[in-house]
Protein backbone atom coordinates (compact mmCIF):
# COMPACT_ATOMS: atom_id res chain seq x y z
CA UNK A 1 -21.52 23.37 -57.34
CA UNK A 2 -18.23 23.29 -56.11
CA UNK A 3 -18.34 25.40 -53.34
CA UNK A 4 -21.63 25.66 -51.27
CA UNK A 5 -22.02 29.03 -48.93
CA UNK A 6 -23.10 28.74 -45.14
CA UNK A 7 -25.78 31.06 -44.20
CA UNK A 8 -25.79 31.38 -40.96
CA UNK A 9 -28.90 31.54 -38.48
CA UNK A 10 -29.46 34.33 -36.85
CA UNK A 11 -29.05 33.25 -32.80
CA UNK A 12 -27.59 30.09 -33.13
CA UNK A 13 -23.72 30.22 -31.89
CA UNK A 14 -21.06 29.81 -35.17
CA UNK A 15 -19.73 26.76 -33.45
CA UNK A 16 -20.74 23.67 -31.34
CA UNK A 17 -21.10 24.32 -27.87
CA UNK A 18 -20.30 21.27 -25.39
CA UNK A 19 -23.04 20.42 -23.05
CA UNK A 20 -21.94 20.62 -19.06
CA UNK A 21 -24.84 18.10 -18.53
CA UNK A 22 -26.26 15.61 -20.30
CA UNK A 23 -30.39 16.15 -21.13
CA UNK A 24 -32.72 14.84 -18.63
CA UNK A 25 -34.09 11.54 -21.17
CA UNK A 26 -30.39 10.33 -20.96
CA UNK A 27 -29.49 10.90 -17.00
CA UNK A 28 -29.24 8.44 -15.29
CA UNK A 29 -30.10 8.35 -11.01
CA UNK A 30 -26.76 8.35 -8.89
CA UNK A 31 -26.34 6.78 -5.11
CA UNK A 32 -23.50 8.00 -3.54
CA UNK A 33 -22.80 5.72 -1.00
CA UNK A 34 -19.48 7.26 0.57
CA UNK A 35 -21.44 10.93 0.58
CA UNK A 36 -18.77 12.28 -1.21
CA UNK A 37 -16.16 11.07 1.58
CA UNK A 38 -14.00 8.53 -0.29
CA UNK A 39 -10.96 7.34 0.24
CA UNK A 40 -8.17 6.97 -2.28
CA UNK A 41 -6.96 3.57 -2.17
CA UNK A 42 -3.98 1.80 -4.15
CA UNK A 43 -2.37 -1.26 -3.85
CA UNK A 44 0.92 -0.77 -2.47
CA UNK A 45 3.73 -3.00 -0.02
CA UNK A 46 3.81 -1.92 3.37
CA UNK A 47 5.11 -3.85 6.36
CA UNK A 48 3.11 -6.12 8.15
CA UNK A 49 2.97 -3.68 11.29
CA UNK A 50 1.41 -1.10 8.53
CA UNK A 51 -1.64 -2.80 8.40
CA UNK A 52 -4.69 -1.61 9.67
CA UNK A 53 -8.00 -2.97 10.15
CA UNK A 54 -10.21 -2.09 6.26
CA UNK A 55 -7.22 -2.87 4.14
CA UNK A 56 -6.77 -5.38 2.01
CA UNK A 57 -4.70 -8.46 1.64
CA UNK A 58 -4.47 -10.82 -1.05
CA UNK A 59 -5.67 -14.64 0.64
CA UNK A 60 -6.87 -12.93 3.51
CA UNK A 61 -9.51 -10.49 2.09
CA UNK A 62 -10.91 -7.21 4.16
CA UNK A 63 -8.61 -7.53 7.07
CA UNK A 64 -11.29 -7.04 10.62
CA UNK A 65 -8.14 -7.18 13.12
CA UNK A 66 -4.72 -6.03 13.61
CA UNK A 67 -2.65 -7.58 16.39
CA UNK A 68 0.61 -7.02 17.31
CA UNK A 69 2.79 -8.05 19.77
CA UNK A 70 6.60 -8.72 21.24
CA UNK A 71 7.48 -12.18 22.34
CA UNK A 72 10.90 -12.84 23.80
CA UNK A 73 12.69 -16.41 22.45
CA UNK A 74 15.73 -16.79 24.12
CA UNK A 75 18.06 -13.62 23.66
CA UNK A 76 16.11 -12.20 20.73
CA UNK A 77 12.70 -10.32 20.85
CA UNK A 78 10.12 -10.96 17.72
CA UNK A 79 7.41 -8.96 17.34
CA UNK A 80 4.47 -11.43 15.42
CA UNK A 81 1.24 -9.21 13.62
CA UNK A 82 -1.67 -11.55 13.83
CA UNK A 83 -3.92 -10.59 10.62
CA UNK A 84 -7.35 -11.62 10.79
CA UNK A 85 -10.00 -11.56 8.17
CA UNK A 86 -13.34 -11.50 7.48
CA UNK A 87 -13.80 -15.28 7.24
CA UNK A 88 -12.19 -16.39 10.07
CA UNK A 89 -8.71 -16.55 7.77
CA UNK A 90 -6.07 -16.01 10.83
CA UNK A 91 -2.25 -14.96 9.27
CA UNK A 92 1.01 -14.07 11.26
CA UNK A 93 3.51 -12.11 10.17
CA UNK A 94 7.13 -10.87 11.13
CA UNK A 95 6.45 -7.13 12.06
CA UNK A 96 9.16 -6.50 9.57
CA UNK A 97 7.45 -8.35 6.90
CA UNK A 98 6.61 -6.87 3.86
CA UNK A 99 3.21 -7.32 2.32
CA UNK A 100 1.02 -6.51 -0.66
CA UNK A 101 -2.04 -4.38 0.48
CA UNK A 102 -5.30 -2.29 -0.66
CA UNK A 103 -4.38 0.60 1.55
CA UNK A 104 -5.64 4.46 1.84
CA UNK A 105 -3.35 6.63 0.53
CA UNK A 106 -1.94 7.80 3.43
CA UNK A 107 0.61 10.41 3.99
């Protein structure tokens, strides 16, 4: 009994077929809570005047506010971005300031 012949059913495909969805007993409910509408997000350095308010910044957290502004000292003009996050965490930066963010990809 070396060799053992296949009969094969009549109906029933020669092959497996792969399931496009799973069998009701083993779904499982899904809540969408974007609606389909998500952004693709990476973390990514962008300069400080990049930021916008939903991104993300290590030691700050969600960032709520994005200030910028120009102050003149003397002969030179610096232009601070006041960060803000959701716990009250308040962080300026030189608009040329590079910083690691949570950001939409954004093109």
């Amino acid at each position: 009994m070396s060799h053992i012949e296949r009969i094969p059913v009549p109906g029933t495909p020669s092959h497996p077929q792969v399931r496009r969805k799973m069998p009701d007993p083993f779904q499982r409910p899904v809540i969408d809570l974007d609606g389909g509408r998500a952004v693709k997000r990476s973390w990514r350095t962008v300069l400080a005047c990049d930021l916008k308010a939903g991104d993300t910044v290590p030691g700050i957290g969600l960032i709520t506010s994005v200030v910028e502004s120009v102050v003149k000292t003397g002969e030179r003009y610096e232009w601070p971005v006041t960060v803000e996050g959701g716990v009250g965490i308040r962080r300026v930066f030189k608009g040329s300031d590079q910083v690691l963010a949570f950001v939409p990809e954004r093109s």
